[in-house]
ModelCIF file with pLDDT and N, C-alpha, C, O atoms, coordinates in Angstrom:
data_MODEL
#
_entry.id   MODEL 
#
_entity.id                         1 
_entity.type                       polymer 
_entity.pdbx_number_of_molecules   1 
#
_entity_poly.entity_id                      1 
_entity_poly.type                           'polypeptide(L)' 
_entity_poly.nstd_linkage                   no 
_entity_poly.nstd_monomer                   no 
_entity_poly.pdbx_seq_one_letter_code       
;(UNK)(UNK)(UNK)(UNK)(UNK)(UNK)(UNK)(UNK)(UNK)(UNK)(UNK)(UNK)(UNK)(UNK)(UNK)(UNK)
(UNK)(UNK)(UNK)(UNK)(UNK)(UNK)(UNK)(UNK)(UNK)(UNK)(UNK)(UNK)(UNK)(UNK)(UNK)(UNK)
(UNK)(UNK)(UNK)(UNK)(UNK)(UNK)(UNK)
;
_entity_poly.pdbx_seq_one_letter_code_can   XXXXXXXXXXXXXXXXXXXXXXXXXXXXXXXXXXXXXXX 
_entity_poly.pdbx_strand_id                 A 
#
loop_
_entity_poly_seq.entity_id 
_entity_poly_seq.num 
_entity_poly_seq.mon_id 
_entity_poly_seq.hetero 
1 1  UNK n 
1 2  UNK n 
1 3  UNK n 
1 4  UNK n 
1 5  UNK n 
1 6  UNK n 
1 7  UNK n 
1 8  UNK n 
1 9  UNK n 
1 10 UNK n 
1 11 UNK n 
1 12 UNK n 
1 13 UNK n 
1 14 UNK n 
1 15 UNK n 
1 16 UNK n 
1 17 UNK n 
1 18 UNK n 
1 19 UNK n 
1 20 UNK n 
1 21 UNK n 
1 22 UNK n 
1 23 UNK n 
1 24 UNK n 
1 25 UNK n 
1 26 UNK n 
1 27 UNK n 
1 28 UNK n 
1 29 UNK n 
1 30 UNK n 
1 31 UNK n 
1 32 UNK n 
1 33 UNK n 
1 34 UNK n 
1 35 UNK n 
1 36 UNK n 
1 37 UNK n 
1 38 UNK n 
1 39 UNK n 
#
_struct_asym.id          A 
_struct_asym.entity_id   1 
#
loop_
_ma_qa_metric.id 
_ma_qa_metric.mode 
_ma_qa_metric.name 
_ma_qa_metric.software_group_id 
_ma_qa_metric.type 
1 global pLDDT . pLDDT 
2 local  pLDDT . pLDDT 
#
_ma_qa_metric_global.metric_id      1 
_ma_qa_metric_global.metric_value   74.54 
_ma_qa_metric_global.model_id       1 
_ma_qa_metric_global.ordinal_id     1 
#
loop_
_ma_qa_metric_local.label_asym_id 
_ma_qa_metric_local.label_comp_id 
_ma_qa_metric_local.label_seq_id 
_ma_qa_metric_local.metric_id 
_ma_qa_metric_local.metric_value 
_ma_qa_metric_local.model_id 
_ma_qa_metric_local.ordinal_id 
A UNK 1  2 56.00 1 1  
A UNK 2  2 58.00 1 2  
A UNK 3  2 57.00 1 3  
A UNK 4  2 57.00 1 4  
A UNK 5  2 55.00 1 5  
A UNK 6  2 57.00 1 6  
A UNK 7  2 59.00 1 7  
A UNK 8  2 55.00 1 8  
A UNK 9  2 58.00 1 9  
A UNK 10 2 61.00 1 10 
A UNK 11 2 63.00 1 11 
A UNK 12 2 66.00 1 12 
A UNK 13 2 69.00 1 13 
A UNK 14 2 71.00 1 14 
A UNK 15 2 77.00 1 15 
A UNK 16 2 82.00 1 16 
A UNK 17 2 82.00 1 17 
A UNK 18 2 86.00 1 18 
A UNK 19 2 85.00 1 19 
A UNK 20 2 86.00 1 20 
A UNK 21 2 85.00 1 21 
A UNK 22 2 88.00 1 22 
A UNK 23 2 87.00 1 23 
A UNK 24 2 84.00 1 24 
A UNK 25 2 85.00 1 25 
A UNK 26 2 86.00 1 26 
A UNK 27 2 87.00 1 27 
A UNK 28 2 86.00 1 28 
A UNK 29 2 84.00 1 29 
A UNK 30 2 85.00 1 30 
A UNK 31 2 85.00 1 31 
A UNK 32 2 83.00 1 32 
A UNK 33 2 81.00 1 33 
A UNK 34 2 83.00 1 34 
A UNK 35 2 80.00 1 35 
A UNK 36 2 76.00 1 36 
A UNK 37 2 77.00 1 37 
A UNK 38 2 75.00 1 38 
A UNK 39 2 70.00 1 39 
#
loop_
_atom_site.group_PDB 
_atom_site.id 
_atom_site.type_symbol 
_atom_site.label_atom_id 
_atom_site.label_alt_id 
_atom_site.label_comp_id 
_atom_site.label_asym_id 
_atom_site.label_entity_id 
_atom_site.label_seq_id 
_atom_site.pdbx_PDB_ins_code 
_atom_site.Cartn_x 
_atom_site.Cartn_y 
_atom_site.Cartn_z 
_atom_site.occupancy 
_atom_site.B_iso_or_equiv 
_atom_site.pdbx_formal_charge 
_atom_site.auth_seq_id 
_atom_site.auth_comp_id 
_atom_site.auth_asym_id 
_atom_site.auth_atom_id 
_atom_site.pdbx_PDB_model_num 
ATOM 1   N N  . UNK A 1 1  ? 7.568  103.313 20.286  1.00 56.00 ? 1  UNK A N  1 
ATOM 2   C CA . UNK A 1 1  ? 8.958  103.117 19.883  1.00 56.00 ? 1  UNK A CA 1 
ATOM 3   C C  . UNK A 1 1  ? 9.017  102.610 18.453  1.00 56.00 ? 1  UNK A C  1 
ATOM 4   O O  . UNK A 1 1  ? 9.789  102.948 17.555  1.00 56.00 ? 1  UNK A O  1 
ATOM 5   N N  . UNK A 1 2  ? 7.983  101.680 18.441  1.00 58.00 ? 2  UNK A N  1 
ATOM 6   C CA . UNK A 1 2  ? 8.435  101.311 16.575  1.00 58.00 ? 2  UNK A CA 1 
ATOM 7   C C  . UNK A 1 2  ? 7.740  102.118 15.776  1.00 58.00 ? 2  UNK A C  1 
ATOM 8   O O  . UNK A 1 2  ? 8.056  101.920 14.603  1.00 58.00 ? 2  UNK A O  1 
ATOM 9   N N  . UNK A 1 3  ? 6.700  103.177 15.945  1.00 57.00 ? 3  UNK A N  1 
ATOM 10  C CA . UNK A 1 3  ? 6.324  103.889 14.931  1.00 57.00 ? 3  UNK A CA 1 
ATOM 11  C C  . UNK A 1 3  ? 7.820  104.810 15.040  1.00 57.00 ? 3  UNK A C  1 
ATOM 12  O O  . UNK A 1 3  ? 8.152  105.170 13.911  1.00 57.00 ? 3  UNK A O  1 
ATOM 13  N N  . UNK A 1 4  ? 8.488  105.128 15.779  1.00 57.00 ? 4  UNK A N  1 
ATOM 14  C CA . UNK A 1 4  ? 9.471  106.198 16.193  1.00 57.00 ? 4  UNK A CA 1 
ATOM 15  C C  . UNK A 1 4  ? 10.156 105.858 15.102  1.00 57.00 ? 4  UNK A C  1 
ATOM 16  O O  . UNK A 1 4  ? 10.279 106.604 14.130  1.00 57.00 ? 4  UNK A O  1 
ATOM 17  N N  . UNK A 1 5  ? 10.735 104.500 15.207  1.00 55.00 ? 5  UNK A N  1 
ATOM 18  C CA . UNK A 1 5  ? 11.411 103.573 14.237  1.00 55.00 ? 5  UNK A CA 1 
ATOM 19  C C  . UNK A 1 5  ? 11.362 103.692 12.899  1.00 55.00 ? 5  UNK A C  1 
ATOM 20  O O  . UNK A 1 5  ? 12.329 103.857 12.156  1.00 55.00 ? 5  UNK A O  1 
ATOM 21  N N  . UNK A 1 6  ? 9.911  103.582 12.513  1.00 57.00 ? 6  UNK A N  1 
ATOM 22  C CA . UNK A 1 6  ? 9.170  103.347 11.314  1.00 57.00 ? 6  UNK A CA 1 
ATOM 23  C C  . UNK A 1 6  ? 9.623  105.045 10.836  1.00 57.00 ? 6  UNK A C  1 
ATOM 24  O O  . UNK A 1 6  ? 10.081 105.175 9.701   1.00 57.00 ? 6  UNK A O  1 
ATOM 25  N N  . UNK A 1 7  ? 9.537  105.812 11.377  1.00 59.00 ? 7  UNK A N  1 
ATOM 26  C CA . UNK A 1 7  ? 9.937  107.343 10.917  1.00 59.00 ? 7  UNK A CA 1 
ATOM 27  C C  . UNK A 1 7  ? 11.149 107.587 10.728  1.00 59.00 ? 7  UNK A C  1 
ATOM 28  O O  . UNK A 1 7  ? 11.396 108.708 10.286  1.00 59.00 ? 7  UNK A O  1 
ATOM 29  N N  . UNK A 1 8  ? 12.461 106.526 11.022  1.00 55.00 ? 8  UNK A N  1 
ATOM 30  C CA . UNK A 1 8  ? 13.385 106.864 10.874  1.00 55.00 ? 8  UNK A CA 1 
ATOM 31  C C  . UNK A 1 8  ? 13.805 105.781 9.293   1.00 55.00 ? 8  UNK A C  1 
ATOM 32  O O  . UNK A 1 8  ? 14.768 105.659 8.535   1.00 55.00 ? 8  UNK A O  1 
ATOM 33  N N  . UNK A 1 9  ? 12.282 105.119 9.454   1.00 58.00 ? 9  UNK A N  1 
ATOM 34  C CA . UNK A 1 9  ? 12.802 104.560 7.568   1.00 58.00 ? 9  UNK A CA 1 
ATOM 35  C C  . UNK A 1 9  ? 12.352 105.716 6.448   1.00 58.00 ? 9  UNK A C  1 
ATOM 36  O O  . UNK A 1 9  ? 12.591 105.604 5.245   1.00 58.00 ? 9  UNK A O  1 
ATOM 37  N N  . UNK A 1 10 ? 11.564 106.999 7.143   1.00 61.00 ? 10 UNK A N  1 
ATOM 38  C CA . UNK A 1 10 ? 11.458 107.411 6.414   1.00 61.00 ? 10 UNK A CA 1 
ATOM 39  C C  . UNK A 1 10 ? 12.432 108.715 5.865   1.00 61.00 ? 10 UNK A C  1 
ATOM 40  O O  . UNK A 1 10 ? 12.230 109.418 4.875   1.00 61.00 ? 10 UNK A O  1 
ATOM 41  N N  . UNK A 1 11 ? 13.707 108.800 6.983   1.00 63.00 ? 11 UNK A N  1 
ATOM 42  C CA . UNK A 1 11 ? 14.453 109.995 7.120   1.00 63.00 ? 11 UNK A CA 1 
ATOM 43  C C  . UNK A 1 11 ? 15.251 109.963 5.542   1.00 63.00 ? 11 UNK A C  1 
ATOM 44  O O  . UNK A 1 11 ? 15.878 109.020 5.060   1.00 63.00 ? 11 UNK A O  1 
ATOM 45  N N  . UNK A 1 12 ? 14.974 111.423 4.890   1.00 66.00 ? 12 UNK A N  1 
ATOM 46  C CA . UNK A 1 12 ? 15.222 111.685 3.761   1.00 66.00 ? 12 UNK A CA 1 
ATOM 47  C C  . UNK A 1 12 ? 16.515 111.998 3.481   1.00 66.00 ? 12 UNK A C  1 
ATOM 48  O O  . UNK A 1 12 ? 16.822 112.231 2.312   1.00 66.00 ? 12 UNK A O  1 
ATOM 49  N N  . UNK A 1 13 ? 17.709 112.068 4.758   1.00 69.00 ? 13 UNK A N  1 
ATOM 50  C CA . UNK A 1 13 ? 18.989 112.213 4.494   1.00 69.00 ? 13 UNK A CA 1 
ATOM 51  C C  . UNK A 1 13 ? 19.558 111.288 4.376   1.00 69.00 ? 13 UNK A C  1 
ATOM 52  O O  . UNK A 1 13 ? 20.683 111.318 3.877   1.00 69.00 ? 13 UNK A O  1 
ATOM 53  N N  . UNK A 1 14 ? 18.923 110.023 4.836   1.00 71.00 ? 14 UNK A N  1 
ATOM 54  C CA . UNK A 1 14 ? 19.182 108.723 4.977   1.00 71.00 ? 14 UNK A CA 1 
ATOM 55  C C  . UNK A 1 14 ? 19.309 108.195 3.535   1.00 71.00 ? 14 UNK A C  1 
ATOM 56  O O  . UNK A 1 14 ? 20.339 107.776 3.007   1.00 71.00 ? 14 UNK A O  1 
ATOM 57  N N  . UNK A 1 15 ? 18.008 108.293 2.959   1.00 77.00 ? 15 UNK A N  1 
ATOM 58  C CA . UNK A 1 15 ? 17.700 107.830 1.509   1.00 77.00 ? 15 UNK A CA 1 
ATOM 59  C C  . UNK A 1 15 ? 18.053 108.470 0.824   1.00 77.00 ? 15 UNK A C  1 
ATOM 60  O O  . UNK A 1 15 ? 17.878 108.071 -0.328  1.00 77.00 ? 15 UNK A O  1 
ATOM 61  N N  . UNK A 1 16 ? 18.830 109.969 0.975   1.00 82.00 ? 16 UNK A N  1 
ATOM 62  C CA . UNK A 1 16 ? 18.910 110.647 -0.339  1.00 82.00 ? 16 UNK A CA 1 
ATOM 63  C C  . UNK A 1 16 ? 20.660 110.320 -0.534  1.00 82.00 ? 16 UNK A C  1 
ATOM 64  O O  . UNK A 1 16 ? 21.223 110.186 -1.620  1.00 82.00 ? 16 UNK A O  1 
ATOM 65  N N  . UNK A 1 17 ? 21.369 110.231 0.948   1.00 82.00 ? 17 UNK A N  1 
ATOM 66  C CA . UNK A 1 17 ? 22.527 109.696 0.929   1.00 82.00 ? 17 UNK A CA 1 
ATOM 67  C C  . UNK A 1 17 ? 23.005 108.326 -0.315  1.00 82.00 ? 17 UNK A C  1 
ATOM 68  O O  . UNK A 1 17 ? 23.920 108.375 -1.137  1.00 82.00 ? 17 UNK A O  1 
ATOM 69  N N  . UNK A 1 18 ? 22.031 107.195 -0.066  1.00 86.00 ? 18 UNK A N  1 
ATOM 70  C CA . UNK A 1 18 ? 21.606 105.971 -0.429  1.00 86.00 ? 18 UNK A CA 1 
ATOM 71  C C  . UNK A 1 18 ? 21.526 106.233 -2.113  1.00 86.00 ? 18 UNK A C  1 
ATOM 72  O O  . UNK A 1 18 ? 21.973 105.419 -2.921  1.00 86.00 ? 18 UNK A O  1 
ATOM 73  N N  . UNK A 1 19 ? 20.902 107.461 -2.477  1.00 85.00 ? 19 UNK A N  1 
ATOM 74  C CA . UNK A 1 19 ? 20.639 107.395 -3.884  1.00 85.00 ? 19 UNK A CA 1 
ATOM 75  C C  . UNK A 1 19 ? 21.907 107.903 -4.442  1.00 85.00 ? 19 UNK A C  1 
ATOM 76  O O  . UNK A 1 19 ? 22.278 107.481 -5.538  1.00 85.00 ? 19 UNK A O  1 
ATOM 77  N N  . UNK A 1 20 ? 22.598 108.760 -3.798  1.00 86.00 ? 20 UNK A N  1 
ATOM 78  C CA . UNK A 1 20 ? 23.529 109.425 -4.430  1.00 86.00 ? 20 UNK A CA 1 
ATOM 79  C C  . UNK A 1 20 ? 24.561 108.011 -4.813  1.00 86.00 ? 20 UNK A C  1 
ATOM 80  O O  . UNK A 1 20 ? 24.873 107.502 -5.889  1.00 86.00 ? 20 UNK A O  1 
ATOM 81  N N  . UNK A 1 21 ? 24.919 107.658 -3.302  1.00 85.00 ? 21 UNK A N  1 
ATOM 82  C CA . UNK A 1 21 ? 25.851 106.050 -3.614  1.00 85.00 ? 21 UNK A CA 1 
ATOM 83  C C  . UNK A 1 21 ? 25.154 105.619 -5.316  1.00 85.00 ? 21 UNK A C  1 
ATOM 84  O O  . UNK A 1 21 ? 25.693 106.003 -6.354  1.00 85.00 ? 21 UNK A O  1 
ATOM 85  N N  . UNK A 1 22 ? 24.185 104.968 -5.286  1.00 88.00 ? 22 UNK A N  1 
ATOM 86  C CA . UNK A 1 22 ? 23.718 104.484 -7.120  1.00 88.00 ? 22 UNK A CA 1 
ATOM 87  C C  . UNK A 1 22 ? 24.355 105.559 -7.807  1.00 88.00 ? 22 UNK A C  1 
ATOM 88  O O  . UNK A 1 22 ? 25.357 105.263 -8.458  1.00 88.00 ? 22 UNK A O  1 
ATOM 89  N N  . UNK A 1 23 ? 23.932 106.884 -7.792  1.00 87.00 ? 23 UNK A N  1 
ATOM 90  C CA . UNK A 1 23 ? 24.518 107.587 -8.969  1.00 87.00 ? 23 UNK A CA 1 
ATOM 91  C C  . UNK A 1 23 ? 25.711 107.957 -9.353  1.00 87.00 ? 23 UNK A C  1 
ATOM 92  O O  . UNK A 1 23 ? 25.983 108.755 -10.250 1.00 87.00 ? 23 UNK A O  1 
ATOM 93  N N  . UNK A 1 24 ? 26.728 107.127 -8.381  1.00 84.00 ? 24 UNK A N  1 
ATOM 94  C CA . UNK A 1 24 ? 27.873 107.286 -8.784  1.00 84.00 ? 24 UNK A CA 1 
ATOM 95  C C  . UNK A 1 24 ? 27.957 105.801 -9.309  1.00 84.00 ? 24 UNK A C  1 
ATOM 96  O O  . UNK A 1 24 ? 29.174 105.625 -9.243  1.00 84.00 ? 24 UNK A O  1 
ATOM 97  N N  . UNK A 1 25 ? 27.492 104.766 -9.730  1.00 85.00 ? 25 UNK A N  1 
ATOM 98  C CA . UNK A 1 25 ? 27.720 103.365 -10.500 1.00 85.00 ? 25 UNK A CA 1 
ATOM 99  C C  . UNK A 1 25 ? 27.633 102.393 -9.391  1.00 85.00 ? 25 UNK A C  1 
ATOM 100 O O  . UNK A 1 25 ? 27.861 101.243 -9.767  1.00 85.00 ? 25 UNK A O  1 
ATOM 101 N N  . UNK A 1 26 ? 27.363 102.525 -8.096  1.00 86.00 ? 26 UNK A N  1 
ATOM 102 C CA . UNK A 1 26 ? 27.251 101.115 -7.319  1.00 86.00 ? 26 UNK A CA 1 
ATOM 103 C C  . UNK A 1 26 ? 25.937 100.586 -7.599  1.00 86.00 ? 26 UNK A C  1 
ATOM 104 O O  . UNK A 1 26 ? 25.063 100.998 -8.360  1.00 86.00 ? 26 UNK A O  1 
ATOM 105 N N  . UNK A 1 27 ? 25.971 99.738  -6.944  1.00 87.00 ? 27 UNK A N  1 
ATOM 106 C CA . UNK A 1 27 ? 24.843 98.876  -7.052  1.00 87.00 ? 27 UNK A CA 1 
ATOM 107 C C  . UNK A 1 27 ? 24.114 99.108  -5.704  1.00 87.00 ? 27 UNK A C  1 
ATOM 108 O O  . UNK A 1 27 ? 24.709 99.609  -4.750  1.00 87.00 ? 27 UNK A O  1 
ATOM 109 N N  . UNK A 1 28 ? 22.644 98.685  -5.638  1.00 86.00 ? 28 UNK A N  1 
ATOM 110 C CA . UNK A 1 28 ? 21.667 99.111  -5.043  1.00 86.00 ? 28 UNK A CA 1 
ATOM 111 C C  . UNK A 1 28 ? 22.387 98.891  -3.232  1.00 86.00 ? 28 UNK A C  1 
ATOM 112 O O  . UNK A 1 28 ? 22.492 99.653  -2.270  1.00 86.00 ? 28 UNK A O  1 
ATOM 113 N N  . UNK A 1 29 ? 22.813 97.206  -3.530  1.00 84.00 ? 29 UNK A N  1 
ATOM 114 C CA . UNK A 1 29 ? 23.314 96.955  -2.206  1.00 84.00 ? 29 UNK A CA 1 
ATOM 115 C C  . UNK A 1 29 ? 24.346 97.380  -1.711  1.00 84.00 ? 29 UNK A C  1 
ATOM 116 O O  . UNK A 1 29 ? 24.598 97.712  -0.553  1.00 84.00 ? 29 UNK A O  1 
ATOM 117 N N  . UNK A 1 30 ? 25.105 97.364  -2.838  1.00 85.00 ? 30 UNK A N  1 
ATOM 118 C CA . UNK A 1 30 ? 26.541 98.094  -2.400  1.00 85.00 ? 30 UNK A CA 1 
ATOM 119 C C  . UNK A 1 30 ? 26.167 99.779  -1.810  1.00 85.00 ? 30 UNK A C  1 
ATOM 120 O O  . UNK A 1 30 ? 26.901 100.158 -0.897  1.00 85.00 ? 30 UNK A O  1 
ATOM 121 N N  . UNK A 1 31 ? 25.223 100.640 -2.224  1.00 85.00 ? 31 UNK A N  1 
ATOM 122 C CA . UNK A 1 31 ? 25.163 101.943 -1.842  1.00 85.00 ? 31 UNK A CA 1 
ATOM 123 C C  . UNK A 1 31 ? 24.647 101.507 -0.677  1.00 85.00 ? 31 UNK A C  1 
ATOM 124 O O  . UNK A 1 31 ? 25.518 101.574 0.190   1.00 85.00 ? 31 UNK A O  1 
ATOM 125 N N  . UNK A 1 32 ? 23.685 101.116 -0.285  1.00 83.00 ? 32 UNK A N  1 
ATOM 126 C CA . UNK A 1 32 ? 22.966 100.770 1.265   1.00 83.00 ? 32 UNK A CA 1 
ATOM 127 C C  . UNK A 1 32 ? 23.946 100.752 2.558   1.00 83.00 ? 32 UNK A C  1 
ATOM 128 O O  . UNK A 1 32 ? 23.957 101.473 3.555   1.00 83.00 ? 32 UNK A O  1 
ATOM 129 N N  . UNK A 1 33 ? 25.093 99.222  2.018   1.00 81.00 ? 33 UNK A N  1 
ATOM 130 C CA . UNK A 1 33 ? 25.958 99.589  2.635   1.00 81.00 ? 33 UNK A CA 1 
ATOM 131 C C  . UNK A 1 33 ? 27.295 100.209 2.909   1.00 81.00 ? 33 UNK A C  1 
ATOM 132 O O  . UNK A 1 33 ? 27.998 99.946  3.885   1.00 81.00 ? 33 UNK A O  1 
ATOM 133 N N  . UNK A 1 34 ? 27.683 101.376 1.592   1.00 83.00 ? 34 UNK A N  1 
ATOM 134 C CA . UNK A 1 34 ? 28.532 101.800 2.088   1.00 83.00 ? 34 UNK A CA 1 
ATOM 135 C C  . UNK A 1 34 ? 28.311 103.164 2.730   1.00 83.00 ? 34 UNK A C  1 
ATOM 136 O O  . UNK A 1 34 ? 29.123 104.018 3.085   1.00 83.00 ? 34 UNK A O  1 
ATOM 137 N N  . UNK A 1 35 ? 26.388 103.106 2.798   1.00 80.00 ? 35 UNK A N  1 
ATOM 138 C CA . UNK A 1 35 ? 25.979 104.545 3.788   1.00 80.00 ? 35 UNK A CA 1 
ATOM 139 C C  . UNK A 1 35 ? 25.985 104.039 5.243   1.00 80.00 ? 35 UNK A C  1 
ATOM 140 O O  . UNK A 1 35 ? 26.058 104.783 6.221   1.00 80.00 ? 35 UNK A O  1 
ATOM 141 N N  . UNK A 1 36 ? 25.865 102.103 5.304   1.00 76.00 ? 36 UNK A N  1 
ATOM 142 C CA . UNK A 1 36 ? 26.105 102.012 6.570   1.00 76.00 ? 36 UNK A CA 1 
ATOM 143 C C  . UNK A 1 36 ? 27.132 102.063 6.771   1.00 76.00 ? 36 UNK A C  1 
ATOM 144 O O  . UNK A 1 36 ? 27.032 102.895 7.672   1.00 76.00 ? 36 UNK A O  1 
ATOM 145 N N  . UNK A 1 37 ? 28.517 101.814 6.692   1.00 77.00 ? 37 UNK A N  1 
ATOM 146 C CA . UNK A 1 37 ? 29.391 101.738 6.677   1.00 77.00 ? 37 UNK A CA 1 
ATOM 147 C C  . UNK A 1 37 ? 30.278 103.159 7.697   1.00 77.00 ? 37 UNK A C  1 
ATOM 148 O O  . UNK A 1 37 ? 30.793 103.328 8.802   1.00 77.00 ? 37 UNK A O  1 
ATOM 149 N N  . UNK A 1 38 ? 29.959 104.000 6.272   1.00 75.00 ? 38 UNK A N  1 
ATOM 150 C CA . UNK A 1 38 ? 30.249 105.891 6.411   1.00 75.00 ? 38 UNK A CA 1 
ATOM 151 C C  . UNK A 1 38 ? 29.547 106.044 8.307   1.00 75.00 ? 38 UNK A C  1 
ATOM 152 O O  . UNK A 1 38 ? 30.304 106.393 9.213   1.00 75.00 ? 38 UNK A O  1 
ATOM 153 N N  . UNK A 1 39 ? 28.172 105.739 8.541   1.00 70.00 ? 39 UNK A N  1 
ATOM 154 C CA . UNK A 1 39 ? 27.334 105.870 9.383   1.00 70.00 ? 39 UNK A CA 1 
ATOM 155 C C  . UNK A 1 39 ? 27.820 105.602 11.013  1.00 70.00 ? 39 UNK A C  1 
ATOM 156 O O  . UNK A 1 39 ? 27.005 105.721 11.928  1.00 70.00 ? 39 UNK A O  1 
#
């Protein structure tokens, strides 16, 4: 279960979501959570 886990830190829609948030001017934390947020 936690490697299962550990693969879902690596899900690339996750993080690529996350980067886009920065490239519109937020800040690191602010993008994190407004993908949790959306989520």
């Amino acid at each position: 279960i936690l490697e299962t886990y550990r693969m879902f830190a690596e899900d690339r829609g996750w993080l690529s979501r996350i980067h886009e948030a920065i490239d519109t001017g937020l800040s690191a934390e602010a993008a994190v959570q407004r993908v949790q947020n959306d989520m």
